[in-house]
Protein backbone atom coordinates (compact mmCIF):
# COMPACT_ATOMS: atom_id res chain seq x y z
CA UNK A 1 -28.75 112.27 8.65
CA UNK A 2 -28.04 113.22 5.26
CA UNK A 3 -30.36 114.53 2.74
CA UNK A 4 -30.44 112.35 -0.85
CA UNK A 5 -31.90 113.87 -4.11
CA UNK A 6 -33.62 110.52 -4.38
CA UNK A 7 -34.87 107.78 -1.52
CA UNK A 8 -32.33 105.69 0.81
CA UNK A 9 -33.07 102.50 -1.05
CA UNK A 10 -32.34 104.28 -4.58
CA UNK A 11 -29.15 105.43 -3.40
CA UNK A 12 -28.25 102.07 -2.33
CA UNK A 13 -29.50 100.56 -5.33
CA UNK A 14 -27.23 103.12 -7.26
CA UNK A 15 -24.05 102.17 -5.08
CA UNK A 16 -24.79 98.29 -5.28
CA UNK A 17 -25.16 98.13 -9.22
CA UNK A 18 -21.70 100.11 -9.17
CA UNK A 19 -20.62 97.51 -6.87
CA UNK A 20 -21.24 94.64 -9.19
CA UNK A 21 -20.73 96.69 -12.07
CA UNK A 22 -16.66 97.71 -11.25
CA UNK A 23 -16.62 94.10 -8.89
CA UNK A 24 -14.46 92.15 -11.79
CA UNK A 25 -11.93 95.38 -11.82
CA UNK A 26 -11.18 95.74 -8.60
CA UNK A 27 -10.76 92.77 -8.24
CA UNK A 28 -7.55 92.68 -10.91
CA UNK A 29 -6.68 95.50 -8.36
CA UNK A 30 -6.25 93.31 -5.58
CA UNK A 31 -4.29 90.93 -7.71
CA UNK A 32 -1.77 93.59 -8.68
CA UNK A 33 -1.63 94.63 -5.15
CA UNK A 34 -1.08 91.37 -3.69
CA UNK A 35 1.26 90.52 -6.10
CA UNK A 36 3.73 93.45 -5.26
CA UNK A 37 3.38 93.84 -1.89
CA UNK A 38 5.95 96.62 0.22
CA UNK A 39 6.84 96.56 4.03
CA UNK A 40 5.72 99.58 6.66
CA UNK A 41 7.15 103.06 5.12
CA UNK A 42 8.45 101.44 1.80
CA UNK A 43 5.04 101.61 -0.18
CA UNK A 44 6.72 103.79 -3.24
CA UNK A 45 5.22 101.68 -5.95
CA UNK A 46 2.19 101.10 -3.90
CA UNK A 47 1.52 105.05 -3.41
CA UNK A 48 2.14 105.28 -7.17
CA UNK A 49 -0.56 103.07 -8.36
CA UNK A 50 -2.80 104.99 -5.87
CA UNK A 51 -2.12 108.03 -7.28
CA UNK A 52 -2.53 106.47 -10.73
CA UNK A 53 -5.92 105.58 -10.33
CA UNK A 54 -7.15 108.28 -8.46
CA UNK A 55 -5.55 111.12 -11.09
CA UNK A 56 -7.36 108.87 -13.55
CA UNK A 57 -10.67 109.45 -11.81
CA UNK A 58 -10.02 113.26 -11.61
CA UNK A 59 -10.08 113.31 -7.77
CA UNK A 60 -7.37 115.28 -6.50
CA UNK A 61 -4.59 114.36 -4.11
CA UNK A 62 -1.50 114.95 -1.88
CA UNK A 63 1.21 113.09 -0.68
CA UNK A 64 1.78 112.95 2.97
CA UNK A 65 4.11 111.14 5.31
CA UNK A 66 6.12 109.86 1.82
CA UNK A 67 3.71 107.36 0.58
CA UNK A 68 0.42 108.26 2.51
CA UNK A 69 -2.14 109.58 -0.35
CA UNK A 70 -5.04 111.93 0.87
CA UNK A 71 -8.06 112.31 -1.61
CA UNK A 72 -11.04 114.44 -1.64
CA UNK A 73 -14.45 114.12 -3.44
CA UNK A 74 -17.25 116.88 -3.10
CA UNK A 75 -20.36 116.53 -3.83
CA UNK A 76 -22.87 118.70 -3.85
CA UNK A 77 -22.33 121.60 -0.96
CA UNK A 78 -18.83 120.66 -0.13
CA UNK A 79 -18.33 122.16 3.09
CA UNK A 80 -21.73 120.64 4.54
CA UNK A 81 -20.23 117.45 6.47
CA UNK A 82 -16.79 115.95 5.87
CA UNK A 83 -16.19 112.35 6.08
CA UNK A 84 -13.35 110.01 6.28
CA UNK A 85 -12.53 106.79 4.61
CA UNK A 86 -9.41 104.99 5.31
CA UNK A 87 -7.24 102.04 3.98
CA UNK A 88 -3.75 101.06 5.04
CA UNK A 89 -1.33 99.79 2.14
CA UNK A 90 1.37 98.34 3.92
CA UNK A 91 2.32 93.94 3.59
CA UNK A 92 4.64 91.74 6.62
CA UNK A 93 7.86 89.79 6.13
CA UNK A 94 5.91 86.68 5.74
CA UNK A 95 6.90 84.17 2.51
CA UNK A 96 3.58 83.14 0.70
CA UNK A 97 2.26 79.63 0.95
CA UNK A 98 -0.51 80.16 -1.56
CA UNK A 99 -0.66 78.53 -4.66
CA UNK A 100 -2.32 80.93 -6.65
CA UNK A 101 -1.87 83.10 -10.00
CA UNK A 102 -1.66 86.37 -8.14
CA UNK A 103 1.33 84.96 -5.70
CA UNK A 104 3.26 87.41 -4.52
CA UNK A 105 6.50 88.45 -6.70
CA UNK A 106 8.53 89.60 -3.60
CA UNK A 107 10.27 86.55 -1.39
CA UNK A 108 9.41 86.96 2.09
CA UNK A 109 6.87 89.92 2.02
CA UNK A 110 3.05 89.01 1.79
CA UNK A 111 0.19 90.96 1.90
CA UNK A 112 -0.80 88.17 5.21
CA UNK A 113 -3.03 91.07 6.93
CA UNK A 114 -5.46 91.81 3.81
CA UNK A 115 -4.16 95.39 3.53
CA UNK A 116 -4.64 94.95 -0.13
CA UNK A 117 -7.74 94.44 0.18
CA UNK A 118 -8.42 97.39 2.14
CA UNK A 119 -7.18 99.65 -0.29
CA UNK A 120 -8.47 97.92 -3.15
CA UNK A 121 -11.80 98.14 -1.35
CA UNK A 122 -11.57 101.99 -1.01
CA UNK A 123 -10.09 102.37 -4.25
CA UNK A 124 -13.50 100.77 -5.24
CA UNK A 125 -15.02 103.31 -3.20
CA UNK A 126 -13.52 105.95 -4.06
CA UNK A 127 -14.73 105.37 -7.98
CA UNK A 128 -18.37 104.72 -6.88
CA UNK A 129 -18.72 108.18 -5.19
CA UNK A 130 -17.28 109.77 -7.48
CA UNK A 131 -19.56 108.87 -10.35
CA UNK A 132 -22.30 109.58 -7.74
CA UNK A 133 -21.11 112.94 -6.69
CA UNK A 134 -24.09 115.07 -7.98
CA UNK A 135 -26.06 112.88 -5.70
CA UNK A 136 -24.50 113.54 -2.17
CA UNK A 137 -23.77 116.28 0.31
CA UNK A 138 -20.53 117.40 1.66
CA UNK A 139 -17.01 115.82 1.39
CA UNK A 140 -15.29 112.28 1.38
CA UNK A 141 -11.70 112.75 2.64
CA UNK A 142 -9.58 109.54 1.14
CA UNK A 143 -6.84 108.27 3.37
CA UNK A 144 -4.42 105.59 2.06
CA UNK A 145 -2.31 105.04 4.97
CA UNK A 146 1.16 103.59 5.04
CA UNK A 147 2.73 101.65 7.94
CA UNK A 148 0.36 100.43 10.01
CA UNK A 149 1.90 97.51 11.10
CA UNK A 150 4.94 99.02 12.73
CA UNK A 151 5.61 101.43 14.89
CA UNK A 152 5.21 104.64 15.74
CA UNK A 153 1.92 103.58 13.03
CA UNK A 154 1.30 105.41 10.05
CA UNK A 155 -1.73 106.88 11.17
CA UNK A 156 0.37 108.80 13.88
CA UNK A 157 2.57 110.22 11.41
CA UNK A 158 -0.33 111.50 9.16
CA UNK A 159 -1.83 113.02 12.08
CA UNK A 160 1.17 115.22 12.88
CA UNK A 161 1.05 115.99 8.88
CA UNK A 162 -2.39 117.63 9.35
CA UNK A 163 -4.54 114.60 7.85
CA UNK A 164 -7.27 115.65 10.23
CA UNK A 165 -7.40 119.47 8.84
CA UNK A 166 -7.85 121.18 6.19
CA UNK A 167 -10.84 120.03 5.31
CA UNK A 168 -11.47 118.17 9.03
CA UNK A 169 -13.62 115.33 8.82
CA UNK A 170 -16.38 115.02 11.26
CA UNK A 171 -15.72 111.02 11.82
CA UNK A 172 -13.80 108.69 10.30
CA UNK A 173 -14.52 104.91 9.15
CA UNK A 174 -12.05 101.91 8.40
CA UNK A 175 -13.16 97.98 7.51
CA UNK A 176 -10.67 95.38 8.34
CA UNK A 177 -10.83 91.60 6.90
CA UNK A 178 -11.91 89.08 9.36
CA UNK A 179 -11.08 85.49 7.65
CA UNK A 180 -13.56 83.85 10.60
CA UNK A 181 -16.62 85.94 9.24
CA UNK A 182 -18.24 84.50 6.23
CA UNK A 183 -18.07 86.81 2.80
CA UNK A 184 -21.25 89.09 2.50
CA UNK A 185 -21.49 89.97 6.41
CA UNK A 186 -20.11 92.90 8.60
CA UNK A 187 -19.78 93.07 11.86
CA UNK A 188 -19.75 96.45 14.43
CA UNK A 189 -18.63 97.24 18.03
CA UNK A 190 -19.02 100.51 19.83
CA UNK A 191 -16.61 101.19 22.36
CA UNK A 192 -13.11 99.64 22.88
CA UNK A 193 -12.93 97.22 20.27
CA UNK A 194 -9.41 96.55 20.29
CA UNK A 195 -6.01 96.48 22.62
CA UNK A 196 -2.96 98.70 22.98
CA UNK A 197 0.19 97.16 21.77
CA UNK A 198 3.99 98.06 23.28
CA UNK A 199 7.05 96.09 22.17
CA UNK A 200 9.46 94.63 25.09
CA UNK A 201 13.47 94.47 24.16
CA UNK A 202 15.42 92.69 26.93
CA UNK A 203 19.23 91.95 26.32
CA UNK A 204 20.77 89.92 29.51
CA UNK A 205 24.06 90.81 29.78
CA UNK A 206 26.65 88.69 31.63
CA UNK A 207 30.45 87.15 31.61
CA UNK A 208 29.94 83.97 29.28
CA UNK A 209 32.07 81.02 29.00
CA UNK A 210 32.50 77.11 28.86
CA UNK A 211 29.12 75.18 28.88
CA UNK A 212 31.24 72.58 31.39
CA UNK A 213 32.08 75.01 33.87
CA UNK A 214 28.80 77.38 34.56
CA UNK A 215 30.38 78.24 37.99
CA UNK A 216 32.47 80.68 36.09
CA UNK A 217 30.06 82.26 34.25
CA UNK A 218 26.21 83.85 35.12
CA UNK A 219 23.97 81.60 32.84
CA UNK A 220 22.36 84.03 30.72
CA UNK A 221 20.76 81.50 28.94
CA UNK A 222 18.92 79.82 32.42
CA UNK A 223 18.39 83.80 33.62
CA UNK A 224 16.65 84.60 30.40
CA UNK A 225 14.28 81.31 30.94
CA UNK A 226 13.62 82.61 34.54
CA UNK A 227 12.65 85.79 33.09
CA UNK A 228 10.42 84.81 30.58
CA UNK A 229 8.50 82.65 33.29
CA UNK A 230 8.59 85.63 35.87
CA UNK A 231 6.86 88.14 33.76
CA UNK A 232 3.61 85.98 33.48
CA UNK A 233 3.54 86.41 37.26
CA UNK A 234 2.54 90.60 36.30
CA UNK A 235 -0.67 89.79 34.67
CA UNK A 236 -1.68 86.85 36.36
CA UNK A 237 -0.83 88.06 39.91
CA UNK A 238 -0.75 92.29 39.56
CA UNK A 239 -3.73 92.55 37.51
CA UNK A 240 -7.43 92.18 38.02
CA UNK A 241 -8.39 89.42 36.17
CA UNK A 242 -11.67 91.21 34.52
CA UNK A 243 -8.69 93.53 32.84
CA UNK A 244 -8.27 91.48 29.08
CA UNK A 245 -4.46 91.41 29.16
CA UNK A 246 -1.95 89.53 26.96
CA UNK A 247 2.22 89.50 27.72
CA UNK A 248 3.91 87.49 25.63
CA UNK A 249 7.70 86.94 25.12
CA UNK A 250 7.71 85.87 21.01
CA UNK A 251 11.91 85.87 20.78
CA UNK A 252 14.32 84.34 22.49
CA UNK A 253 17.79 84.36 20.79
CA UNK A 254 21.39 83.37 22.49
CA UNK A 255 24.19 81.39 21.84
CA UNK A 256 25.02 79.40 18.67
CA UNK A 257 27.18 76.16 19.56
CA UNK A 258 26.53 72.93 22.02
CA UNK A 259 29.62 73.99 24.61
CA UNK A 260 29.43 77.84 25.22
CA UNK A 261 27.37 79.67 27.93
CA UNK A 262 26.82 82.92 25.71
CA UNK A 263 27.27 86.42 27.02
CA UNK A 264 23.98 87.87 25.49
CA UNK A 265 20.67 86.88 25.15
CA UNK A 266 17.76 89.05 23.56
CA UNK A 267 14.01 88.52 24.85
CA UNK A 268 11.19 90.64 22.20
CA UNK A 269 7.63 90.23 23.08
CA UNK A 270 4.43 92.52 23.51
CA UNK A 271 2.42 93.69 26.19
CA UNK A 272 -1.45 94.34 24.73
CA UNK A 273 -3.94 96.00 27.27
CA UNK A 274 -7.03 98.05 27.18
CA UNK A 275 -6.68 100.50 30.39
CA UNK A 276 -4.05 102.93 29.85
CA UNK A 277 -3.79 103.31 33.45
CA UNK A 278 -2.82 99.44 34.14
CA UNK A 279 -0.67 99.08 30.71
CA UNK A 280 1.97 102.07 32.06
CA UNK A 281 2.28 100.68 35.80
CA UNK A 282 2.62 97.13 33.86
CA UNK A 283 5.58 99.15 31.82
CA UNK A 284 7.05 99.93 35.37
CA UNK A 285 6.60 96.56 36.84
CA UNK A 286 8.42 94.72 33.48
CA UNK A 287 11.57 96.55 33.86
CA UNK A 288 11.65 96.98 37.90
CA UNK A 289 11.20 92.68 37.86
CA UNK A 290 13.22 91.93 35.04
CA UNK A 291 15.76 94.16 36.36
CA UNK A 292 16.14 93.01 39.68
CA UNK A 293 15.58 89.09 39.42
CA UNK A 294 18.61 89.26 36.45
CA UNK A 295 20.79 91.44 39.04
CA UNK A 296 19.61 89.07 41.77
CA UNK A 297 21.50 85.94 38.93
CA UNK A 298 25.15 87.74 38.51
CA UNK A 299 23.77 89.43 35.55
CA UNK A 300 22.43 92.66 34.06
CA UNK A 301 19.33 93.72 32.09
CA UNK A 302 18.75 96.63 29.48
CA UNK A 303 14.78 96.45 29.19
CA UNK A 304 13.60 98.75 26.74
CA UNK A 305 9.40 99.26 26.37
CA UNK A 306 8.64 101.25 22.83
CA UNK A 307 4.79 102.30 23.33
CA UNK A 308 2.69 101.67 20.38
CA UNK A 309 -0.65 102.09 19.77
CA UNK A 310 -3.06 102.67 22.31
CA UNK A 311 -6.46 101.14 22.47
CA UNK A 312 -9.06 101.15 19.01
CA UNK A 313 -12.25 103.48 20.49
CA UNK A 314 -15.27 102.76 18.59
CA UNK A 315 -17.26 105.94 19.03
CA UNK A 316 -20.39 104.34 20.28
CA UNK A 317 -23.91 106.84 18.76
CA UNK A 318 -21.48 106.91 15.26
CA UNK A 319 -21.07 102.64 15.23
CA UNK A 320 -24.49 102.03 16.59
CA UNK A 321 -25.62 104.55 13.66
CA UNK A 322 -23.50 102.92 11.37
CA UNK A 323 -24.31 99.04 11.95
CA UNK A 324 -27.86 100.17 11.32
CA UNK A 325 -26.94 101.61 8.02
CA UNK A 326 -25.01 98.74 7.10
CA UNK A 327 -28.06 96.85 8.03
CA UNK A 328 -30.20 98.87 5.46
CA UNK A 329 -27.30 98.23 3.30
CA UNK A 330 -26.53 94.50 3.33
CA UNK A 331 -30.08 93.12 5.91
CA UNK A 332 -29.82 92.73 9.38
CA UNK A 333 -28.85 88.63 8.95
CA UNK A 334 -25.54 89.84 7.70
CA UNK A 335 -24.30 92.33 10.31
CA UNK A 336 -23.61 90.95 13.24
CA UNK A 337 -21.42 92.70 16.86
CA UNK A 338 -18.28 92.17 16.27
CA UNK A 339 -15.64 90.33 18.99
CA UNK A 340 -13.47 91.95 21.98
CA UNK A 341 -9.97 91.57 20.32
CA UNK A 342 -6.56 91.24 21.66
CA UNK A 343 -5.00 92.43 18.69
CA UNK A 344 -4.20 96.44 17.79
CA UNK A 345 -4.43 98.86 15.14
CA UNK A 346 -3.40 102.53 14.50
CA UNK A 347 -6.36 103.62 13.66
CA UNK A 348 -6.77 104.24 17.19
CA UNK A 349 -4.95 107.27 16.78
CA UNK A 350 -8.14 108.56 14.86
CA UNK A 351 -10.54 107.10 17.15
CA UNK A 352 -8.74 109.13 20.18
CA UNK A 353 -9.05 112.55 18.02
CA UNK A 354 -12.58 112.23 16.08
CA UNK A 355 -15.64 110.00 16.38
CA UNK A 356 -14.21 106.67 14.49
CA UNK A 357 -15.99 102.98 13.12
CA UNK A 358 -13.43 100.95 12.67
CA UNK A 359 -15.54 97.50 11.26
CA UNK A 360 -15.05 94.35 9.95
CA UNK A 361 -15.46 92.96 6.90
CA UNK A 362 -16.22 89.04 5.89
CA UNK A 363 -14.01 87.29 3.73
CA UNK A 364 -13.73 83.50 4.74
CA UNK A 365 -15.47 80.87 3.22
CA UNK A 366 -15.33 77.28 4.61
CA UNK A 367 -16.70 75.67 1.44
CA UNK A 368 -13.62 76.87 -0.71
CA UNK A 369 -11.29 76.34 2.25
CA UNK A 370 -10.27 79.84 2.82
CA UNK A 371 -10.20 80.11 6.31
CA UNK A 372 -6.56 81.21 7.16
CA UNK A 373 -6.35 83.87 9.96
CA UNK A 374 -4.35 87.25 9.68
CA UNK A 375 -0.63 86.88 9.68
CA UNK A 376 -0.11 83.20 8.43
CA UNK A 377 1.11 82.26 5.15
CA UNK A 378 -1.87 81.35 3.39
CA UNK A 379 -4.14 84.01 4.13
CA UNK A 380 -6.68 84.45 1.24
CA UNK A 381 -10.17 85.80 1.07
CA UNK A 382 -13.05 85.26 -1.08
CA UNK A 383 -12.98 87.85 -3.44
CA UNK A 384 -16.72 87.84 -3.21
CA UNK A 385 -15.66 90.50 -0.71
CA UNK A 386 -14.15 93.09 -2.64
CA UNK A 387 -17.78 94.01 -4.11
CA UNK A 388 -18.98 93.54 -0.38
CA UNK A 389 -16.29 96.08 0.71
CA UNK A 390 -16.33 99.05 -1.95
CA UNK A 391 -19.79 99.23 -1.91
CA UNK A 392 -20.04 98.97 1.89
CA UNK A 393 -17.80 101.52 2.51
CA UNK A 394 -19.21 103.81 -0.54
CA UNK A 395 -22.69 103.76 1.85
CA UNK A 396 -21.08 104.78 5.07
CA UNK A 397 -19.90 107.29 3.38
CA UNK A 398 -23.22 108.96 2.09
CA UNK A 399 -25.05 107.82 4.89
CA UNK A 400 -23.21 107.41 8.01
């Protein structure tokens, strides 16, 4: 536990009224973000206004993995514990549906995942501890991560750039927005919190030809259907049912007139588990069926797997240490355990090298209608949450 000059419910009072006190700025920092939002790996502008504010703030930074930005704020005896806060900056090729001011100025690309409020949030952060820095021990390392929502995962790449050394934090913590939380609660899990994700590519292969005649041809098209309906049979008959497992074929594209059997058709989907022994014998049992029930048509199959992210480990002493912080924090009626999710996350790869807390953060609000999940068009939050968040994370920080 970490040593403050004053009491635990000074320091909080000091990080709260900084809260409130930058709330209204950060704020316009989500607005900017959301307005000019940038796909996995193509955060230029985004890494730019990172570095902006930080070099305004005096807290020095590098540049890894050619838009991640890694800061570092010691307080008082620097090399005493080393902790990790980290925000992702990329958006999705989603077109916004909101009508608001802050729309985003980019067709088709939408902050949908609230990864601009993640970095606004530790942004916010980041400018709290700083002006508290005489009042703290050891080191906050600042990650602003790009490309987390495509693979191989941002995360991974900073990783093999040495993001974990040099200083090497002793744990790392993350908050995500969860739209079906109200604003001003948190919620924790220890242990696996989240799923592994892969990506399937299928391409059936066969002689096309006249829609009238099929007896010429190998009906990729009717193949394809039989495949999509023969992969449910892995999960629901290969695995034990008290395994949380999703398959799910998302893309199904072939042909382009009323009168042609085509000679391609391209299946995408994704395969999220949460035992790494079951998701790499499911790998083998997707391409070995796939393969053979095509061949078994007149056709062929190239399956291809591409392994993402594996599971999201909550380390479970640091997030049973840190929901009782966040307790101290915010009262235990607004932290709350958070949900088994199917969904993934690269900040596995931290929570698979160094105790991680990888949290959520409220932002819905059913009174002002913002209830919009993750990865829809009209995805919002109430920006109640952005003081919620900054000062949230600013605590862990100290305390955790």
């Amino acid at each position: 536990m970490i040593t403050f000059t004053g009491q635990t419910g000074y320091m909080i009072e000091k990080i709260k009224n900084l809260a409130a006190k930058y709330a209204d700025e950060f704020i316009e920092v989500r607005h900017h973000l959301h307005e000019n939002p940038e796909l996995s790996y193509q955060e230029f502008e985004t890494s730019k206004f990172v570095q902006q504010r930080l070099a305004s703030l005096g807290i020095p930074f590098e540049v890894k993995a050619n838009t991640g930005v890694i800061g570092l704020i010691q307080g008082k005896n620097p090399a005493s514990r080393i902790i990790a806060l980290r925000a992702d900056m990329d958006a999705l090729p989603i077109l916004e549906e909101n009508d608001v001011p802050y729309k985003s100025k980019q067709p088709g690309i939408m902050h949908a995942c609230g990864h601009d409020v993640h970095t606004t949030c530790l942004l916010g952060a980041a400018k709290i501890l700083n002006e508290l820095k005489a009042e703290w021990e050891g080191t906050v390392k600042l990650i602003f991560q790009p490309g987390e929502e495509k693979n191989p995962g941002g995360a991974s790449l900073l990783i093999k750039e040495g993001v974990l050394e040099n200083p090497a934090p002793q744990k790392i913590f993350a908050l995500h927005v969860h739209p079906g939380l109200p604003v001003g609660k948190y919620s924790f899990r220890g242990g696996m919190v989240m799923a592994s994700a892969d990506e399937i590519y299928i391409t059936i292969k066969a002689k096309g030809g006249h829609a009238a005649a099929p007896q010429f041809t190998a009906d990729t098209i009717l193949i394809a259907s039989q495949v999509v309906i023969s992969l449910q049979q892995i999960v629901s008959r290969n695995n034990n049912p008290f395994n949380p497992t999703v398959l799910s074929i998302t893309s199904f594209q072939g042909g382009n007139t009323t009168n042609v059997i085509p000679s391609e058709v391209k299946l995408m989907g994704t395969l999220r588990a949460m035992n790494e022994d079951w998701r790499f014998k499911a790998h083998v049992l997707i391409i070995k069926q796939t393969k053979e029930l095509v061949a078994a048509m007149g056709a062929e199959a190239d399956v291809h797997i591409d392994v993402g992210y594996p599971f999201v480990l909550n380390d479970i002493a640091l997030s049973a240490e840190a929901m009782k912080r966040a307790a101290e924090f915010a009262g235990n009626e607004h932290v709350e355990e958070t949900e088994l999710r199917m969904g993934a996350e690269d900040f596995a790869y931290y929570s698979h090298k160094i105790p991680g807390c990888f949290f959520r953060l409220g932002v819905g609000n059913e009174v002002k209608n913002i209830t919009s999940n993750v990865h829809t068009p009209t995805f919002n939050i109430d920006e109640a949450a952005i003081e919620k968040g900054m000062g949230m994370m600013a605590w862990l920080a100290v305390s955790g």
